[in-house]
C-alpha atoms as a PDB file:
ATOM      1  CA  UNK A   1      61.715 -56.919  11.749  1.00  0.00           C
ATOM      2  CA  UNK A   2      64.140 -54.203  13.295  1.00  0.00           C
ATOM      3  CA  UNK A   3      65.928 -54.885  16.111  1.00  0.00           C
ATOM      4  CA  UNK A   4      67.860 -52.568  18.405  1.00  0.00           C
ATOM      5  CA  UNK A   5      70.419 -53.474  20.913  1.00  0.00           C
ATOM      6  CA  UNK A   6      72.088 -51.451  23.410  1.00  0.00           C
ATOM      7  CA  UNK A   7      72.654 -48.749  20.889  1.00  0.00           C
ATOM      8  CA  UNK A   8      75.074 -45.623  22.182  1.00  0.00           C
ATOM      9  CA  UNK A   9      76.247 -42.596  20.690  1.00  0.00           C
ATOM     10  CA  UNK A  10      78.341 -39.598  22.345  1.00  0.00           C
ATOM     11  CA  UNK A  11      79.118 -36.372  21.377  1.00  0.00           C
ATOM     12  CA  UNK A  12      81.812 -35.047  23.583  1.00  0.00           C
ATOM     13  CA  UNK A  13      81.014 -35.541  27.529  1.00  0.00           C
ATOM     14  CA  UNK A  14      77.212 -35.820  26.165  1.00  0.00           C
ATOM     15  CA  UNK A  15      75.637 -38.981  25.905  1.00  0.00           C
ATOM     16  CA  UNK A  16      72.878 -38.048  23.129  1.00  0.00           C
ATOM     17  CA  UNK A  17      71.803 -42.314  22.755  1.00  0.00           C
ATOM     18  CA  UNK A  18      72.641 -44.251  25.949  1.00  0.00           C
ATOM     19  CA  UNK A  19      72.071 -48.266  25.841  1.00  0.00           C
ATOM     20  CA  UNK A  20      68.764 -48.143  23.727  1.00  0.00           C
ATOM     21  CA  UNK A  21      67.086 -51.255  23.349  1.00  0.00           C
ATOM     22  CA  UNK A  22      63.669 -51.621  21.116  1.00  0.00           C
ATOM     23  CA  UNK A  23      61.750 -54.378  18.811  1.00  0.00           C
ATOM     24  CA  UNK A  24      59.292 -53.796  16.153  1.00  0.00           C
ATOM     25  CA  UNK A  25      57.698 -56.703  13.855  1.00  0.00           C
ATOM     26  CA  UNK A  26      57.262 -56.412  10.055  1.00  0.00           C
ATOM     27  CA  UNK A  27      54.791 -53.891   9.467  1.00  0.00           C
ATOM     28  CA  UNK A  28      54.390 -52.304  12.211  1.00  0.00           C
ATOM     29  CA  UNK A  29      55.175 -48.761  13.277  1.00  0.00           C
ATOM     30  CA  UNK A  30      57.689 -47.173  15.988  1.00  0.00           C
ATOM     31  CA  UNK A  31      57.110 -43.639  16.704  1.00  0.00           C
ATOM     32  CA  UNK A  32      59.696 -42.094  18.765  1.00  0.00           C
ATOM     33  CA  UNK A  33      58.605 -38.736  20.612  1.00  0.00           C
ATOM     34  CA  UNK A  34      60.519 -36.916  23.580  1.00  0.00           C
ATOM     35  CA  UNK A  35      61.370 -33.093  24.826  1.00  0.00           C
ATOM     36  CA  UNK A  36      63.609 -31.810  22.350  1.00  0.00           C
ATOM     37  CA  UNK A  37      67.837 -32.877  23.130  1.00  0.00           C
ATOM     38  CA  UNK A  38      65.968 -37.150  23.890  1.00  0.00           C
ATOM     39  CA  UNK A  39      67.836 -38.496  21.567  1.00  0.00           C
ATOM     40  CA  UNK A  40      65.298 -39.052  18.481  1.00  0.00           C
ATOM     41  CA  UNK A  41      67.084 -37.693  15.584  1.00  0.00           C
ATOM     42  CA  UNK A  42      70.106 -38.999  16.475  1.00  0.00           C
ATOM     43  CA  UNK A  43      68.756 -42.700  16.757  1.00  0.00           C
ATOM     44  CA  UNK A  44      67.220 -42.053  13.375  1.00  0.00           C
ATOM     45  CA  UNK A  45      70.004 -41.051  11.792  1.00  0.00           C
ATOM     46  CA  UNK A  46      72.083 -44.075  13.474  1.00  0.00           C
ATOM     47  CA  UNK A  47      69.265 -46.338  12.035  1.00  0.00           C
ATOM     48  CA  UNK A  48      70.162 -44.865   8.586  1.00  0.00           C
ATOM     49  CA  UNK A  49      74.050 -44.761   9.090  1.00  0.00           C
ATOM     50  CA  UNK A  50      73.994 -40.985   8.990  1.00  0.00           C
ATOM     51  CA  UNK A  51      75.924 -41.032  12.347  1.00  0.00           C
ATOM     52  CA  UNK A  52      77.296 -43.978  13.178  1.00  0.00           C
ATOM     53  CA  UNK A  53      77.121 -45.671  16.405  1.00  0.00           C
ATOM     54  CA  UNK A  54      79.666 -46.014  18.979  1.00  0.00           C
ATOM     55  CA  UNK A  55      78.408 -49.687  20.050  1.00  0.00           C
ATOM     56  CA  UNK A  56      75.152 -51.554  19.914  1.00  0.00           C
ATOM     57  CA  UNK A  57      73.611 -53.307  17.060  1.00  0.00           C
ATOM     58  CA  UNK A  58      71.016 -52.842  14.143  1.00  0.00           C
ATOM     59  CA  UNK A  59      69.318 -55.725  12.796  1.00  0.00           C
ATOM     60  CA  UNK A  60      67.168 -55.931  10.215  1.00  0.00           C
ATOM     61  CA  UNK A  61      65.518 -59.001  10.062  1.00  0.00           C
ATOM     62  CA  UNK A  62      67.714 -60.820  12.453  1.00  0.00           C
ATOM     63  CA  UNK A  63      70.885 -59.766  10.382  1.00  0.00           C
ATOM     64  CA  UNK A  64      73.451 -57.186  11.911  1.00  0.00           C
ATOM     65  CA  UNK A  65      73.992 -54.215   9.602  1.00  0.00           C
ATOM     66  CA  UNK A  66      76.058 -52.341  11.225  1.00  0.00           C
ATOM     67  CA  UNK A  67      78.873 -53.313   9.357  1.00  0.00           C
ATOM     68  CA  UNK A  68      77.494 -53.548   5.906  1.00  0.00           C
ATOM     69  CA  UNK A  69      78.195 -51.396   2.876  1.00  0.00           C
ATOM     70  CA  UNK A  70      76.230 -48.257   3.137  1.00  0.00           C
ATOM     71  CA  UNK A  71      74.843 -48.238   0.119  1.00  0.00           C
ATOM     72  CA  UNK A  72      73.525 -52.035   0.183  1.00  0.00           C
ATOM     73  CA  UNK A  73      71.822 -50.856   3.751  1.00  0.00           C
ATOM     74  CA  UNK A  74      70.142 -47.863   2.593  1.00  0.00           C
ATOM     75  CA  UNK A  75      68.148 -49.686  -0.289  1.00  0.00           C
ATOM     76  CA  UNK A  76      66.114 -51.122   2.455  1.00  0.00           C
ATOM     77  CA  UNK A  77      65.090 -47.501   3.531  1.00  0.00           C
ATOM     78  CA  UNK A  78      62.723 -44.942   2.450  1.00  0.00           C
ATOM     79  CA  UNK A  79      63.904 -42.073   4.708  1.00  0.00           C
ATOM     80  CA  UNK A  80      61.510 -38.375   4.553  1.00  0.00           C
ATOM     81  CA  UNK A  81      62.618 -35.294   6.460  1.00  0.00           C
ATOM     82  CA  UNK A  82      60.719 -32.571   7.987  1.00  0.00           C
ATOM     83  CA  UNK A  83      61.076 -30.075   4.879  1.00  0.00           C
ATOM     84  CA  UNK A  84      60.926 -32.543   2.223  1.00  0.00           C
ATOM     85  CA  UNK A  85      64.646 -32.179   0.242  1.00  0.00           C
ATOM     86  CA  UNK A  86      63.659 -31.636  -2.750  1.00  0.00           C
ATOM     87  CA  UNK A  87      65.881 -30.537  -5.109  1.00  0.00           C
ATOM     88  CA  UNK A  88      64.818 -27.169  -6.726  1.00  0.00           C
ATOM     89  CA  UNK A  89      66.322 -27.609 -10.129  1.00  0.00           C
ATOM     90  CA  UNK A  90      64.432 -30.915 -10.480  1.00  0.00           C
ATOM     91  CA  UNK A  91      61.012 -31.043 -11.142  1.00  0.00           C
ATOM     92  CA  UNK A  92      58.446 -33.349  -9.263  1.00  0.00           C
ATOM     93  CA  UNK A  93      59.114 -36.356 -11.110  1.00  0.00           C
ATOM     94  CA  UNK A  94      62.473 -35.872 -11.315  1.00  0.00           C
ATOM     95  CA  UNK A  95      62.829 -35.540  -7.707  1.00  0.00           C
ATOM     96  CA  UNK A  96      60.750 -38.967  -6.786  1.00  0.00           C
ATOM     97  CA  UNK A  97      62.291 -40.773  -9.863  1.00  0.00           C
ATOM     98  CA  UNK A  98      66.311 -40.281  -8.037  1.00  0.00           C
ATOM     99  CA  UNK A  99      66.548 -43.419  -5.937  1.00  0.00           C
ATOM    100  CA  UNK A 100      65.106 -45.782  -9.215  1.00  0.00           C
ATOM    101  CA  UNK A 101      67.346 -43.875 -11.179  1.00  0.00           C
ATOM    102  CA  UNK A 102      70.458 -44.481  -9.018  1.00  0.00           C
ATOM    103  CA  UNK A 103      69.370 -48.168  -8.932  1.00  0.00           C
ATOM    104  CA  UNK A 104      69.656 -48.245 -12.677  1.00  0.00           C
ATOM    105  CA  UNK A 105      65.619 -49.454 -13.438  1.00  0.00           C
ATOM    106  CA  UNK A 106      64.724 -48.904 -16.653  1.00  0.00           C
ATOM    107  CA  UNK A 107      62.899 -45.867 -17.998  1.00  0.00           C
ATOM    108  CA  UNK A 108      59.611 -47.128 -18.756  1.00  0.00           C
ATOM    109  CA  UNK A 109      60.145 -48.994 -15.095  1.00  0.00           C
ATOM    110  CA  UNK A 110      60.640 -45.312 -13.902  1.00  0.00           C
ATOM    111  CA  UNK A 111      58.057 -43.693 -15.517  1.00  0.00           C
ATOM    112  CA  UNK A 112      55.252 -45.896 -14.671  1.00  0.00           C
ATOM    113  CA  UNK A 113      56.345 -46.144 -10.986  1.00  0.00           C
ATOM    114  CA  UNK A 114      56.513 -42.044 -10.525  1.00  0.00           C
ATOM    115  CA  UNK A 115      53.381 -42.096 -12.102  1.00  0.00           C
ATOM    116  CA  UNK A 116      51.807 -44.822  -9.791  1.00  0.00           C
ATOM    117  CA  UNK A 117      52.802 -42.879  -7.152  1.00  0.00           C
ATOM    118  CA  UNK A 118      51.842 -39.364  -7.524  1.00  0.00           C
ATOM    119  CA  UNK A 119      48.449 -40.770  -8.301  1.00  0.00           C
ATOM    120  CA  UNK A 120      48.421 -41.963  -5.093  1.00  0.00           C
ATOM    121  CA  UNK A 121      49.405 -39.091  -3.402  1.00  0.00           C
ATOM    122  CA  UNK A 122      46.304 -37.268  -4.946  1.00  0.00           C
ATOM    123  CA  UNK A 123      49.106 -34.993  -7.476  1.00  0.00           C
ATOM    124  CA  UNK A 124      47.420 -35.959 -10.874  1.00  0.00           C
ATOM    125  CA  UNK A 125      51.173 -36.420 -13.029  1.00  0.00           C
ATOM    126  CA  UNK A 126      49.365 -34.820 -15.821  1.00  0.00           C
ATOM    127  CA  UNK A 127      49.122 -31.664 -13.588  1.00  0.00           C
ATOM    128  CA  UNK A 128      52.004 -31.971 -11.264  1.00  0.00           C
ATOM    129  CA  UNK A 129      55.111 -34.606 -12.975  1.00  0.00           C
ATOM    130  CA  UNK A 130      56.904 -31.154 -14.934  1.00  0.00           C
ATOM    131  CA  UNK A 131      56.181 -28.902 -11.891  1.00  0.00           C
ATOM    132  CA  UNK A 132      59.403 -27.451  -9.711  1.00  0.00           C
ATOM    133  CA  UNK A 133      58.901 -27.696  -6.269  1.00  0.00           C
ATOM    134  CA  UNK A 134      58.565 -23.904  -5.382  1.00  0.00           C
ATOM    135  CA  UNK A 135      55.351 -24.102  -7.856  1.00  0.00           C
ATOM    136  CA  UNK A 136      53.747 -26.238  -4.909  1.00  0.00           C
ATOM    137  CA  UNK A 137      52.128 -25.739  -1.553  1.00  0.00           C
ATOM    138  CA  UNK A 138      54.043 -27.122   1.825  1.00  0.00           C
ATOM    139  CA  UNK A 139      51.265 -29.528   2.059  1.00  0.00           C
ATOM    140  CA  UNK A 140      51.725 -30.746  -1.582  1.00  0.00           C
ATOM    141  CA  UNK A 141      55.772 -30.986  -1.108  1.00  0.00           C
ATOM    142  CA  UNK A 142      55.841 -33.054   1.595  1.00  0.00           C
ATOM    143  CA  UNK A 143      53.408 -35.690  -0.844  1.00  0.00           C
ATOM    144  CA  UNK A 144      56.414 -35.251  -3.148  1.00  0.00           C
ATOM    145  CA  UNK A 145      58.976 -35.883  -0.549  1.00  0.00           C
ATOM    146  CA  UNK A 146      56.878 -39.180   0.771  1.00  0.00           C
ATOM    147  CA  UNK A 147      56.806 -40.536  -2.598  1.00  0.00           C
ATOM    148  CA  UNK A 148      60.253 -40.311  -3.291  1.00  0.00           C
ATOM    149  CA  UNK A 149      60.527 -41.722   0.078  1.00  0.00           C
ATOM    150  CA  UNK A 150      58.595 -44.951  -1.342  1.00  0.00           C
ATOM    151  CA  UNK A 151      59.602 -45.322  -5.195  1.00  0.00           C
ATOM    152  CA  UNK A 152      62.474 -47.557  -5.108  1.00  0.00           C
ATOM    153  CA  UNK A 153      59.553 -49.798  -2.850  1.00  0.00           C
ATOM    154  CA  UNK A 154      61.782 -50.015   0.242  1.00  0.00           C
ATOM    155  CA  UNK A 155      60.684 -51.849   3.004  1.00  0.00           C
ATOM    156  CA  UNK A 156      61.752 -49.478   5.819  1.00  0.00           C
ATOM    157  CA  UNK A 157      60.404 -46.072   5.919  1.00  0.00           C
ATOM    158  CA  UNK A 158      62.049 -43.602   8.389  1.00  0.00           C
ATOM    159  CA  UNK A 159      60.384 -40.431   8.908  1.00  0.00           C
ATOM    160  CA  UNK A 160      61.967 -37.056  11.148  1.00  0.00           C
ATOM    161  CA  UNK A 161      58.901 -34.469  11.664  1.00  0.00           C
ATOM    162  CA  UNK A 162      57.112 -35.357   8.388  1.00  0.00           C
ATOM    163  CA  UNK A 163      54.301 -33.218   8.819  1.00  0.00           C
ATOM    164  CA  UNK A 164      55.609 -30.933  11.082  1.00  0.00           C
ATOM    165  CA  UNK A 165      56.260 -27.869   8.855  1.00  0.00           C
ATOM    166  CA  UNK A 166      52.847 -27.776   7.695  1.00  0.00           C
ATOM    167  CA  UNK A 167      49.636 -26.176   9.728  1.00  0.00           C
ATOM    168  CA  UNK A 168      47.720 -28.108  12.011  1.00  0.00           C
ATOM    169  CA  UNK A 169      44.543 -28.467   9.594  1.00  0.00           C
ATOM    170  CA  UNK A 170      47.190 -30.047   6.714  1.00  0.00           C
ATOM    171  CA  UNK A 171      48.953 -31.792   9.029  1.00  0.00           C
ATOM    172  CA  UNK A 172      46.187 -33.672  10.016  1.00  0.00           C
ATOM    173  CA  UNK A 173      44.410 -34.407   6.653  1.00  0.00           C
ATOM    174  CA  UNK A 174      47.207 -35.447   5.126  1.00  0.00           C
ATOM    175  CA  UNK A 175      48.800 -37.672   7.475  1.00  0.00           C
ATOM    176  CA  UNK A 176      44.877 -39.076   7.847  1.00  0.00           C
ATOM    177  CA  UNK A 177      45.158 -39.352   3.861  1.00  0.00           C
ATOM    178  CA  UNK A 178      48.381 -40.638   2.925  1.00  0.00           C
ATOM    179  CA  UNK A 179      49.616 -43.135   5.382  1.00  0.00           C
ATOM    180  CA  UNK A 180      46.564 -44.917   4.544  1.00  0.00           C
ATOM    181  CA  UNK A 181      47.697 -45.710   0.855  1.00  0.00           C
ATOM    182  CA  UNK A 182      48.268 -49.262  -0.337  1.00  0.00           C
ATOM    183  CA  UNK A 183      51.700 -47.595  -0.827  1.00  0.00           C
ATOM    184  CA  UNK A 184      52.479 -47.706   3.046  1.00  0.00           C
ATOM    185  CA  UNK A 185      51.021 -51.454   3.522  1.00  0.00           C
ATOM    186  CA  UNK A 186      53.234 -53.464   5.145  1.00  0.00           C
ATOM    187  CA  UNK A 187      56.217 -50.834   5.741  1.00  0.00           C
ATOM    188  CA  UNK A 188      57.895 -50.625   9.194  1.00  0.00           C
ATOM    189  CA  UNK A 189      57.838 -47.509   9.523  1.00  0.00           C
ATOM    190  CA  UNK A 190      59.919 -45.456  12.751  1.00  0.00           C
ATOM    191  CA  UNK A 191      58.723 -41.836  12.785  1.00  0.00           C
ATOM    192  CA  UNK A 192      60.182 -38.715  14.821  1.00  0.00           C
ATOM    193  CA  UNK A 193      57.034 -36.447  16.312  1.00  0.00           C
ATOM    194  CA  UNK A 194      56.769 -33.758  18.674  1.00  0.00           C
ATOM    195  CA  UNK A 195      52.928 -33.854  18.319  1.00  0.00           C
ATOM    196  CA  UNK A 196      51.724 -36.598  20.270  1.00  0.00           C
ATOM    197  CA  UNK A 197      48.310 -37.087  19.239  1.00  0.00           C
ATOM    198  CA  UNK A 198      50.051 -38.204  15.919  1.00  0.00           C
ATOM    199  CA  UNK A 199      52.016 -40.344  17.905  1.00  0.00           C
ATOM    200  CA  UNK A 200      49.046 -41.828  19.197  1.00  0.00           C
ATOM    201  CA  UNK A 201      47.269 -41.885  15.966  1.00  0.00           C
ATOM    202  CA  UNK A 202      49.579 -43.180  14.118  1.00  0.00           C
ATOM    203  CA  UNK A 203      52.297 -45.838  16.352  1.00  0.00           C
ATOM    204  CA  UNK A 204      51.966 -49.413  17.279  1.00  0.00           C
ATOM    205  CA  UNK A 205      54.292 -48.704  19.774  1.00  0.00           C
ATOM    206  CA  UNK A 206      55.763 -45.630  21.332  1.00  0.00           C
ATOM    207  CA  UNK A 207      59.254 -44.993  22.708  1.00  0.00           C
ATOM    208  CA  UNK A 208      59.248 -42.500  24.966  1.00  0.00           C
ATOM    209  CA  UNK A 209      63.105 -40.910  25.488  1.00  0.00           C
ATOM    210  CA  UNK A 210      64.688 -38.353  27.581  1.00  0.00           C
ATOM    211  CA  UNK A 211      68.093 -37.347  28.022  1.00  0.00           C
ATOM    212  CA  UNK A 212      68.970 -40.138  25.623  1.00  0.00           C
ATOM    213  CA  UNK A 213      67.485 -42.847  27.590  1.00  0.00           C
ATOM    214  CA  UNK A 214      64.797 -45.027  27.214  1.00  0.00           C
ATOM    215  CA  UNK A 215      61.460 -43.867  30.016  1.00  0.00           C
ATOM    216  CA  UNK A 216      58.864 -46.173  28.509  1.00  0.00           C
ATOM    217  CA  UNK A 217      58.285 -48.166  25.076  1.00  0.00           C
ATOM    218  CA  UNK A 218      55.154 -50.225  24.592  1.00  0.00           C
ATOM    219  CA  UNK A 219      51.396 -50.066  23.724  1.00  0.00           C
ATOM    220  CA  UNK A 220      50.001 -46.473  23.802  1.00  0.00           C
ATOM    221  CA  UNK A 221      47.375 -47.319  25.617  1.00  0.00           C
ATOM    222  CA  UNK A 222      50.038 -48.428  28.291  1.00  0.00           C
ATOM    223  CA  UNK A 223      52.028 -45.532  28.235  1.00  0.00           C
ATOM    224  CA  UNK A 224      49.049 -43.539  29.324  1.00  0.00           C
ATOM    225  CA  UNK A 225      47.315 -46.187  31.769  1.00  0.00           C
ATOM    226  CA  UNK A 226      50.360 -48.168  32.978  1.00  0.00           C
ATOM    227  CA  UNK A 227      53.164 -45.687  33.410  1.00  0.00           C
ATOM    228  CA  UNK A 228      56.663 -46.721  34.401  1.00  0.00           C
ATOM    229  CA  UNK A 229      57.817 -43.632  35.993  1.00  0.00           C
ATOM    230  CA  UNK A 230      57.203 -40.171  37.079  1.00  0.00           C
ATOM    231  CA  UNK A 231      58.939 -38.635  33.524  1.00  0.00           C
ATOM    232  CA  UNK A 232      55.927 -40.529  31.527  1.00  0.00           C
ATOM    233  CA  UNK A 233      53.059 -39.507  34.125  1.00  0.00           C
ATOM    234  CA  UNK A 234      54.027 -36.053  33.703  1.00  0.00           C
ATOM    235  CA  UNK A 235      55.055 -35.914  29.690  1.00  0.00           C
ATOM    236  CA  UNK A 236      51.320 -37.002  28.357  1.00  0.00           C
ATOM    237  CA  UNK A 237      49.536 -35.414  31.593  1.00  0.00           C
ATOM    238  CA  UNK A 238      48.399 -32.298  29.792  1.00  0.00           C
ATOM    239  CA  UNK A 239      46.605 -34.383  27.014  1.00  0.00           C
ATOM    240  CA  UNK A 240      45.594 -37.378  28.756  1.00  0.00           C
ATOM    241  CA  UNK A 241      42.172 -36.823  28.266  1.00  0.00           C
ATOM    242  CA  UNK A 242      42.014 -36.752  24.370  1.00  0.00           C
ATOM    243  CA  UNK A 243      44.537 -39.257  24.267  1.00  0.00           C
ATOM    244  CA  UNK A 244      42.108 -41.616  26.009  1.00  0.00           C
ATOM    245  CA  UNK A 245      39.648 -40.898  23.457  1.00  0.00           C
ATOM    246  CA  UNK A 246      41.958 -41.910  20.862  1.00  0.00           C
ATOM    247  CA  UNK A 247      43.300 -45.330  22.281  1.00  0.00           C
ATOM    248  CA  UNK A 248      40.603 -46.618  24.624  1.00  0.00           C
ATOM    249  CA  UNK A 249      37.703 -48.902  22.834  1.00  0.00           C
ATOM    250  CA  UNK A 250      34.220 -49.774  24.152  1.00  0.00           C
ATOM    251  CA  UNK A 251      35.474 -52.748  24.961  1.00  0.00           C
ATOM    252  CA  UNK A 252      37.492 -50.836  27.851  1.00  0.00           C
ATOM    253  CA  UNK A 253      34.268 -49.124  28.796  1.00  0.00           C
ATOM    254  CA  UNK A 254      31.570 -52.044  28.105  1.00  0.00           C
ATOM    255  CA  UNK A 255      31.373 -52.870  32.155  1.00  0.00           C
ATOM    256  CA  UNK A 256      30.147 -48.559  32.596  1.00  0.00           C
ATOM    257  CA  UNK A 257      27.488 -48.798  29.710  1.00  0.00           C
ATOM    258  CA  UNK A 258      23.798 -49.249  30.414  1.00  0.00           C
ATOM    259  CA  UNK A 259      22.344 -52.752  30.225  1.00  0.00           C
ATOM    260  CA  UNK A 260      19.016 -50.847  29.522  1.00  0.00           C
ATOM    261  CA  UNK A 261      17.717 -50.219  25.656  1.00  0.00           C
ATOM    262  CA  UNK A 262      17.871 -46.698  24.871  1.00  0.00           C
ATOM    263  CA  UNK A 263      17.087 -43.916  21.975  1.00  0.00           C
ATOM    264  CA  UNK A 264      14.853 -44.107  18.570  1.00  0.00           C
ATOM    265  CA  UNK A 265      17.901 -45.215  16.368  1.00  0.00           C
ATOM    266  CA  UNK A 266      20.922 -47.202  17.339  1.00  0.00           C
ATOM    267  CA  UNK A 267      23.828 -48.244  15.346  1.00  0.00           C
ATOM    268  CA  UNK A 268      25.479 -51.424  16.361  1.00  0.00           C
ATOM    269  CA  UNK A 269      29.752 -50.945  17.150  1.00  0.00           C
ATOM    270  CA  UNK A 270      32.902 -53.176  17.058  1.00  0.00           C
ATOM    271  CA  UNK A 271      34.455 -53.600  20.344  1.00  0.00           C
ATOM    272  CA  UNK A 272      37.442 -52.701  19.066  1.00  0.00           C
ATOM    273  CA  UNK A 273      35.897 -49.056  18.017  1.00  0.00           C
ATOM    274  CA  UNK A 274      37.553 -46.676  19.748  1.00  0.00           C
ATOM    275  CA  UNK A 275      35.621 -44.228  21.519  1.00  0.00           C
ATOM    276  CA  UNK A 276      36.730 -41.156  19.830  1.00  0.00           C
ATOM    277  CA  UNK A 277      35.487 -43.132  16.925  1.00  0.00           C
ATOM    278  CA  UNK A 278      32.094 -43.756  18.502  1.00  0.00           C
ATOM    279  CA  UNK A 279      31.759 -40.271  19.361  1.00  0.00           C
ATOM    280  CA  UNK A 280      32.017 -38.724  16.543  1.00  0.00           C
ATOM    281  CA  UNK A 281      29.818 -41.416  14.374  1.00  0.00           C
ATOM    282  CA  UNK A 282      26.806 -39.908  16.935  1.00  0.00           C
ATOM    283  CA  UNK A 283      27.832 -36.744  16.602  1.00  0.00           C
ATOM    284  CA  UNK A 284      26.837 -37.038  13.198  1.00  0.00           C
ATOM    285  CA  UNK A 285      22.900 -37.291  14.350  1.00  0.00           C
ATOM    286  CA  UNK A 286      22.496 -40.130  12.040  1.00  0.00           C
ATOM    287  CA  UNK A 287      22.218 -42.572  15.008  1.00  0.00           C
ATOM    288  CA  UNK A 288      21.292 -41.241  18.731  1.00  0.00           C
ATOM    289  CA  UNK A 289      22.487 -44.547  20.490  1.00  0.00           C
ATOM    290  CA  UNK A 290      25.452 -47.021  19.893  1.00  0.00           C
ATOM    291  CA  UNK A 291      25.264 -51.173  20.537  1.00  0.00           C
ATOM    292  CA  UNK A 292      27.830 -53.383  21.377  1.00  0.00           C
ATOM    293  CA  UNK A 293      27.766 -57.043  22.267  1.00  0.00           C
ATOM    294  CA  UNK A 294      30.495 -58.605  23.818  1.00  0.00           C
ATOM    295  CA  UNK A 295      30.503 -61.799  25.745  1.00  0.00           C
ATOM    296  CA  UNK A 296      26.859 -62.757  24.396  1.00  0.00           C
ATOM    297  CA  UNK A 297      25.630 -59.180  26.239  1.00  0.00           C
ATOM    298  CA  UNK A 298      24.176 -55.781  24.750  1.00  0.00           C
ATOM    299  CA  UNK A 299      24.958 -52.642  26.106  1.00  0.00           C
ATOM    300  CA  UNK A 300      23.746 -48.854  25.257  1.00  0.00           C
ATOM    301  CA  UNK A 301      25.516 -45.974  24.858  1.00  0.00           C
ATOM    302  CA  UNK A 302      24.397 -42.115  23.807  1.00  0.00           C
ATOM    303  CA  UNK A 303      27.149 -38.823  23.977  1.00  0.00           C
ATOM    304  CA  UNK A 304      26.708 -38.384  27.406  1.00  0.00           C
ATOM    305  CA  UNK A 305      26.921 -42.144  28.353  1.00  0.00           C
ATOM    306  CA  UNK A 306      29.902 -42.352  26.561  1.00  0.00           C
ATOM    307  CA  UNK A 307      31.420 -39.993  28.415  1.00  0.00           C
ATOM    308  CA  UNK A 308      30.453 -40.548  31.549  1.00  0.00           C
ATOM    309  CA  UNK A 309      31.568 -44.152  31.064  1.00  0.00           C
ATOM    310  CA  UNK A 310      35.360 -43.036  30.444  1.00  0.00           C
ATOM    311  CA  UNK A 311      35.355 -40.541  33.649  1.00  0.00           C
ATOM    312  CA  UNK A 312      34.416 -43.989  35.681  1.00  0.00           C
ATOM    313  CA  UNK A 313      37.619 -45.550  34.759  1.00  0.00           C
ATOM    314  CA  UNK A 314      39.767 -43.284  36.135  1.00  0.00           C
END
């Protein structure tokens, strides 16, 4: 668990963190998004004693470490930067193999962990362990950068733009690809974005900052549905439609859906589907109508159901 309280940080007459306050549980992730100037990177790099705070507190698992050795604090954190780090005179798995290295594992330890690991991030060591990184696509050195983010197995993985060097398409497939690995279970994981819809996709909860202030932090779904203030209407107002795809379930919807059977072949759902999810299982033409049952009660749902039952939320 990582705790923040009433975290500051000034540069000059500017107050770039003011009194920030958030929670996250084992496991989950944070992501932090906000016009550029909010604040993110700088709480990142407080997190991960880059810059160090002028007050507040950071506890990890109800311990302050604040005032803790550095070093000792930073073995708790996997930390991956927009474009990647790698060292140029290394090669690949000399670059992911650093933090083990500096940690003093043994070789074979070393070996077979790099190894574990580039499988994983679908670079084949045989192919890709002696490589340099200028031999490699964007796409492929940000898998590099992520697994030397997670060799030494830290808990705590902190994340500034990840993807965001890489084209839309990549972007996309890979952060679909890799952040479901068994290497990511059960990180916390707080990650800088300026695209939301990875926010969305990605977060268990979103901080939303401007000005180095704190506008909303909570659910995603609430963020778009529940908004605190004028700031958050207008910062997710030109997507709020997609984002509503991506965060609403047919449970949200099951009151707008048809009672009545409909279609030739239906495919039943999870409530908890969302219905970007459902959409594009239909879209498939393998099924022309979606089930649910909730509450001991069927309801029907084709394309155009579906998205006529959003519209009659609003």
């Amino acid at each position: 668990m990582i705790e923040v309280r009433n975290l500051c940080k000034r540069f000059g007459a500017i107050a770039a963190v003011d009194d920030l306050n958030f929670k996250i549980e084992t496991g989950q992730t944070l992501a932090l998004v906000g016009p550029s100037g909010s604040g993110k990177t700088t709480t990142l790099r407080m997190l991960n004693r880059l810059v160090e705070p002028d007050a507040g507190q950071i506890l990890i698992n109800a311990e302050d470490v604040t005032h803790q050795p550095v070093e000792q604090m930073r073995r708790r954190m996997g930390y991956v930067i927009q474009h990647t780090g790698l060292f140029p005179h290394y090669t690949v798995a000399e670059n992911v193999a650093i933090i083990p290295n500096l940690l003093g594992w043994e070789t074979r330890r070393v070996h077979t962990r790099v190894y574990e690991l580039l499988e994983q991030m679908g670079l084949p060591p045989e192919t890709y362990a002696t490589r340099y990184p200028d031999q490699l696509s964007g796409g492929q050195q940000q898998r590099v950068g992520l697994a030397r983010a997670l060799a030494a197995n830290p808990p705590i993985i902190l994340m500034d733009e990840p993807f965001g060097a890489l084209d839309t398409v990549t972007r996309r497939r890979i952060r679909q690809e890799v952040l479901q690995m068994d290497a990511f279970a059960d990180k916390t994981i707080i990650l800088i974005t300026h695209d939301v819809e990875e926010a969305f996709e990605t977060a268990d909860i979103i901080c939303l900052l401007d000005q180095g202030k704190v506008q909303q932090i909570g659910l995603p779904k609430d963020l778009l549905q529940k908004p605190e203030n004028e700031f958050v209407t207008n910062f997710f107002a030109d997507q709020k439609l997609q984002l509503e795809w991506m965060v609403l379930t047919l449970s949200d919807v099951f009151e707008q859906l048809p009672t009545e059977p409909m279609g030739q072949s239906g495919m039943e759902f999870s409530s908890t589907t969302t219905l970007r999810q459902a959409l594009r299982v239909l879209s498939t033409g393998t099924y022309d109508v979606g089930i649910i049952t909730l509450y001991n009660e069927k309801r029907y749902f084709d394309m155009p159901t579906l998205i006529t039952a959003q519209q009659l939320l609003k």
